[in-house]
Protein backbone atom coordinates (compact mmCIF):
# COMPACT_ATOMS: atom_id res chain seq x y z
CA UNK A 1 1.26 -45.95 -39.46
CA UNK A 2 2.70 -47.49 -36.30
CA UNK A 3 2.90 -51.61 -36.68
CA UNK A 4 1.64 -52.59 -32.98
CA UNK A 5 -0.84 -51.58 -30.73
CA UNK A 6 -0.02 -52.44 -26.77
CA UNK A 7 -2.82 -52.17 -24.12
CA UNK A 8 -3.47 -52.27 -20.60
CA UNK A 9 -6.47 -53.99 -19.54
CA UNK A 10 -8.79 -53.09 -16.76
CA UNK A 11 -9.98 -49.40 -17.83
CA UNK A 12 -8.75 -50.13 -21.31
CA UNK A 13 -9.79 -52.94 -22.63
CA UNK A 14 -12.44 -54.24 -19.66
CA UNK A 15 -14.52 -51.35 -17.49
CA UNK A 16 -13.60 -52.90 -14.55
CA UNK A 17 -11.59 -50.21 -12.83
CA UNK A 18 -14.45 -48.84 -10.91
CA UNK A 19 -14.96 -51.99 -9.19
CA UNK A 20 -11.61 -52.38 -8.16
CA UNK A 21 -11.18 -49.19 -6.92
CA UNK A 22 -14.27 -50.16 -4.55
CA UNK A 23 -12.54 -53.63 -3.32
CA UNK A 24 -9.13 -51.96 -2.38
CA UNK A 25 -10.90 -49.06 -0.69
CA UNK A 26 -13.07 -51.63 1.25
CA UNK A 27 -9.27 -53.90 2.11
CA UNK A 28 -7.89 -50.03 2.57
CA UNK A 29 -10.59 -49.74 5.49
CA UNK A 30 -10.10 -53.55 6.93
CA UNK A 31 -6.31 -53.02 6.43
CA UNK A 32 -5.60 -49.27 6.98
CA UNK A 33 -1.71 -48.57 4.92
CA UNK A 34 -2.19 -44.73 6.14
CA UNK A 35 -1.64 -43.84 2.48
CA UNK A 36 -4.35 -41.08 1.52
CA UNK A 37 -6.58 -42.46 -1.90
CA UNK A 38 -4.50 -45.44 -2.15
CA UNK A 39 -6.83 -47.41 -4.09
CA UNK A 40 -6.39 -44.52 -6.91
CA UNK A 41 -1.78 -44.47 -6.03
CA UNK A 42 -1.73 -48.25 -6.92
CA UNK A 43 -3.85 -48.73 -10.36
CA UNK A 44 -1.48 -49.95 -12.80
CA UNK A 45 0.27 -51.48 -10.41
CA UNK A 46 1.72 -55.52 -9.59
CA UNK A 47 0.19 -57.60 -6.97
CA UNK A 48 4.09 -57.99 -5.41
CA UNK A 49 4.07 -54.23 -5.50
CA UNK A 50 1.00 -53.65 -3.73
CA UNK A 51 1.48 -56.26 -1.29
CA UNK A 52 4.93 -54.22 0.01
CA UNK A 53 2.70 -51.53 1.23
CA UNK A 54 0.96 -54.21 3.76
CA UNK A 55 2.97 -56.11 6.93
CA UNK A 56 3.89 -58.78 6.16
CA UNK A 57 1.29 -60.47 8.85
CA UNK A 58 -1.94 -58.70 6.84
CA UNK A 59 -0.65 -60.02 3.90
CA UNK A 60 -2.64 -63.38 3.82
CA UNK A 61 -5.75 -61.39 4.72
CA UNK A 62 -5.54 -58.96 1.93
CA UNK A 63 -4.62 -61.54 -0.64
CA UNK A 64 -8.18 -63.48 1.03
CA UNK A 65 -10.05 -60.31 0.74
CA UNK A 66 -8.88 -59.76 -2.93
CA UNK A 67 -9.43 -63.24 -4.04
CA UNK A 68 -12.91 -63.81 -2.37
CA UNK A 69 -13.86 -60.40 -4.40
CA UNK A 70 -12.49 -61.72 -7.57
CA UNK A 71 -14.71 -64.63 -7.52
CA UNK A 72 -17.59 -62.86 -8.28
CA UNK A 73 -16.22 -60.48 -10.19
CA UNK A 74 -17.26 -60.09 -13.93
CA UNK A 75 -15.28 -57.94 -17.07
CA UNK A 76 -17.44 -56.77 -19.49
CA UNK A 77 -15.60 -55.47 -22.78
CA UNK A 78 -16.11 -51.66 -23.33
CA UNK A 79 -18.95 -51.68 -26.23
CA UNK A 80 -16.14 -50.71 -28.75
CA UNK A 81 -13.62 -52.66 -28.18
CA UNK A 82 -14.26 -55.68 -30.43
CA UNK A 83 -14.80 -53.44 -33.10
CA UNK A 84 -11.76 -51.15 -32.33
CA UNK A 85 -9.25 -54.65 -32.06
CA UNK A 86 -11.06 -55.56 -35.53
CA UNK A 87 -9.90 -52.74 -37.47
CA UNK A 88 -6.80 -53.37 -36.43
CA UNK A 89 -6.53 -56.89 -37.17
CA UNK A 90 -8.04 -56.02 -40.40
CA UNK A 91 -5.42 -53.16 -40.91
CA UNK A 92 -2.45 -56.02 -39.95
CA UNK A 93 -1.78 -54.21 -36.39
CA UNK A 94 -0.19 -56.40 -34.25
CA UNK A 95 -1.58 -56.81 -30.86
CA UNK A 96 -0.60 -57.24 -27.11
CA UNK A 97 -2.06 -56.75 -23.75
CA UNK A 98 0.23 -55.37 -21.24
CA UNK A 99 -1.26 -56.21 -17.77
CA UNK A 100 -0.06 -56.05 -14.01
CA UNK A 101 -2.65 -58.33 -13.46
CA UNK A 102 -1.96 -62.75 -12.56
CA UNK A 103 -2.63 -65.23 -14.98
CA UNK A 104 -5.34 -66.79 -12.94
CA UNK A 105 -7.04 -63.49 -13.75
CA UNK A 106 -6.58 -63.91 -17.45
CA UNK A 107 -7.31 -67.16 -17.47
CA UNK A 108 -10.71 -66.01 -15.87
CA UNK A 109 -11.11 -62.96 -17.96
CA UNK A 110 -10.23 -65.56 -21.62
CA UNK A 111 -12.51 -67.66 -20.21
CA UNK A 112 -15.42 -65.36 -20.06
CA UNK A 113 -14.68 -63.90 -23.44
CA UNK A 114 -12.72 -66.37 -25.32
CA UNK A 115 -12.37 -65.19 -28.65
CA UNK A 116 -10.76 -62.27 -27.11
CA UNK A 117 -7.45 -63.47 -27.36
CA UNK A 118 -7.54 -64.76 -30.80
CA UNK A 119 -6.51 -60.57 -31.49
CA UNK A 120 -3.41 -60.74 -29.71
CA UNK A 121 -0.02 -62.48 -30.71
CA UNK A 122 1.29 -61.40 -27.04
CA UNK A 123 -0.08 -61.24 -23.44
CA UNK A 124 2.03 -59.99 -20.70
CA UNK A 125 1.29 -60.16 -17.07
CA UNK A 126 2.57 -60.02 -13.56
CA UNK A 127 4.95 -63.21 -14.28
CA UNK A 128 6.42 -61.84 -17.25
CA UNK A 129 8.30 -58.76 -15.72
CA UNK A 130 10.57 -57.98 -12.66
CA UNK A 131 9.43 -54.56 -12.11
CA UNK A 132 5.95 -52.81 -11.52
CA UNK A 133 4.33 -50.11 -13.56
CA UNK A 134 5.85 -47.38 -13.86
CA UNK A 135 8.79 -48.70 -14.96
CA UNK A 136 8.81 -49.55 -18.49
CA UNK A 137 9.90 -52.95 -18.99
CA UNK A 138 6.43 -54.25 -19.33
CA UNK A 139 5.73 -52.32 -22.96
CA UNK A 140 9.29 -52.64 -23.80
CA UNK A 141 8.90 -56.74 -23.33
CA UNK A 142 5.47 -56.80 -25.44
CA UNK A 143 7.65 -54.92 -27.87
CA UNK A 144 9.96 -56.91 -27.98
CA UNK A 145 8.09 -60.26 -28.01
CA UNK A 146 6.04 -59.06 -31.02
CA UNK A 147 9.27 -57.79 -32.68
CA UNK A 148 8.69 -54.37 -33.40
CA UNK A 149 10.43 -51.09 -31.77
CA UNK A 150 8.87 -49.81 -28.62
CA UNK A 151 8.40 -46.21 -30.85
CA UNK A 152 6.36 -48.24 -33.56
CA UNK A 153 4.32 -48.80 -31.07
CA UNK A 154 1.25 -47.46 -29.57
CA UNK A 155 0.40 -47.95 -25.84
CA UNK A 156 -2.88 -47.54 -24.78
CA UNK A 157 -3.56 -46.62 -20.75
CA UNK A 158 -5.90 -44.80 -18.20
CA UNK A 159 -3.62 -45.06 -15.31
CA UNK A 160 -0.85 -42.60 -14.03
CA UNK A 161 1.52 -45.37 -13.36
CA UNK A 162 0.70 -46.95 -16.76
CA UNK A 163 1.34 -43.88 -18.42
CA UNK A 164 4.34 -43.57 -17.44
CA UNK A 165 5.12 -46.28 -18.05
CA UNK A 166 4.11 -46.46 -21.69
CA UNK A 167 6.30 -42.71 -22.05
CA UNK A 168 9.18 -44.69 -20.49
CA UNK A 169 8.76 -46.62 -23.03
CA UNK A 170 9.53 -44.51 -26.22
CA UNK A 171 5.94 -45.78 -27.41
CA UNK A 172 2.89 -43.37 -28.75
CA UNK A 173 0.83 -43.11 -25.56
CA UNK A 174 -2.83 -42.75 -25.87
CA UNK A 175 -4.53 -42.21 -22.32
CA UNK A 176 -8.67 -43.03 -22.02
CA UNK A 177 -10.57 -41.27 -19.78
CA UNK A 178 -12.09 -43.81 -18.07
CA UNK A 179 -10.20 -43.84 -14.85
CA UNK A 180 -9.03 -40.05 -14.67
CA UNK A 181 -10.50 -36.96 -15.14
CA UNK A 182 -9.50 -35.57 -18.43
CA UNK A 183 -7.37 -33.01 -17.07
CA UNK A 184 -5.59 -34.57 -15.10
CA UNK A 185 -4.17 -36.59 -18.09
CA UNK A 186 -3.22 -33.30 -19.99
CA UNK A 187 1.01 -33.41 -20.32
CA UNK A 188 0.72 -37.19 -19.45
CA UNK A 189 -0.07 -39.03 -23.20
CA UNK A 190 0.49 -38.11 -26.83
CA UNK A 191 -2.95 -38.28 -27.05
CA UNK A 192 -6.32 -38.02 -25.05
CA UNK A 193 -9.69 -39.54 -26.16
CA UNK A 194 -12.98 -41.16 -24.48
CA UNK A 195 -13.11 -44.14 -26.51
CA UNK A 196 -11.82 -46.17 -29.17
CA UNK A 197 -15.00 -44.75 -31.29
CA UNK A 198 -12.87 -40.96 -31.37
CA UNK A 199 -9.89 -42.80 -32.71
CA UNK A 200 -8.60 -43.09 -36.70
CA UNK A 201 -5.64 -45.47 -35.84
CA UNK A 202 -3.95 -44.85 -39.24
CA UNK A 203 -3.73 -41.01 -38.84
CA UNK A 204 -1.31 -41.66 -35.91
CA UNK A 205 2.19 -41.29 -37.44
């Protein structure tokens, strides 16, 4: 059985993905960057590395428009994934999220669900890497910090750039279906499910 179990968040952990494809659409339309479904080309992505595909004088507005969204914005836990991070506390997994998002974010999301992070020993955002999704350095870091090897590890995702990411990686990749039609994931993951429900942790070896 592999010892740690890394996940992105939003689409992952949080359905919140469908909400922020909305907001960058509606900053896409305010702020045109030319680039065709560019809410779907950055998911996975920094903040930094989004930001390079503004000028630099639109910048302040988009960061405005993101953060004024944000403040309303709610993440409500996928039904099964208390239950899913409980098995695997149970089963001595050790846990870490692996996010592009800031920590004003997870300070938001922790403080809406706080005994979410007592099931992680590791939390990785923005802050915590030099490069963006796809690169790997993100899962290799959470690897790292919770001293295992990155091909110990299982990385869970529902973004392209997160995917590859996790493959970069060396890790298991498990890709959920909640961003992506399931087809377009084939050849991208180790592994496609719908849920955490479809998922015997233990049988992946």
């Amino acid at each position: 059985m592999r010892k740690a179990a890394l996940f992105d968040l939003d689409g992952v952990l949080v359905d919140s993905e469908p909400v922020y494809t909305r907001i960058w659409e509606s900053i896409d339309q305010a702020v045109p960057t030319g680039i065709p479904g560019f809410a779907l080309k950055i998911k996975g992505t920094t903040l930094p590395h989004i930001m390079q595909y503004f000028n630099a004088e639109d910048r302040p507005k988009v960061m405005q428009m993101l953060e004024d969204a944000e403040e309303t914005m709610e993440y409500p836990l996928f039904e099964d994934t208390l239950a899913f991070l409980e098995k695997l506390k149970n089963m001595g997994v050790a846990c870490a999220i692996v996010t592009s998002s800031n920590n004003k974010k997870m300070d938001k999301l922790f403080g809406m669900h706080p005994y979410l992070k007592d099931y992680f020993k590791v939390v990785i955002t923005d802050s915590c890497v030099t490069k963006s999704k796809p690169d790997p350095e993100c899962y290799l870091t959470a690897a790292q910090l919770l001293g295992v090897s990155p091909e110990d590890s299982v990385v869970f995702e529902d973004s392209f750039n997160g995917l590859a990411a996790g493959r970069g990686s060396g890790a298991f990749v498990v890709a959920l279906t909640t961003s992506n039609p399931r087809q377009s994931l084939d050849g991208k993951a180790d592994m496609i499910i719908d849920s955490f429900s479809q998922l015997d942790f233990s049988q992946i070896i």
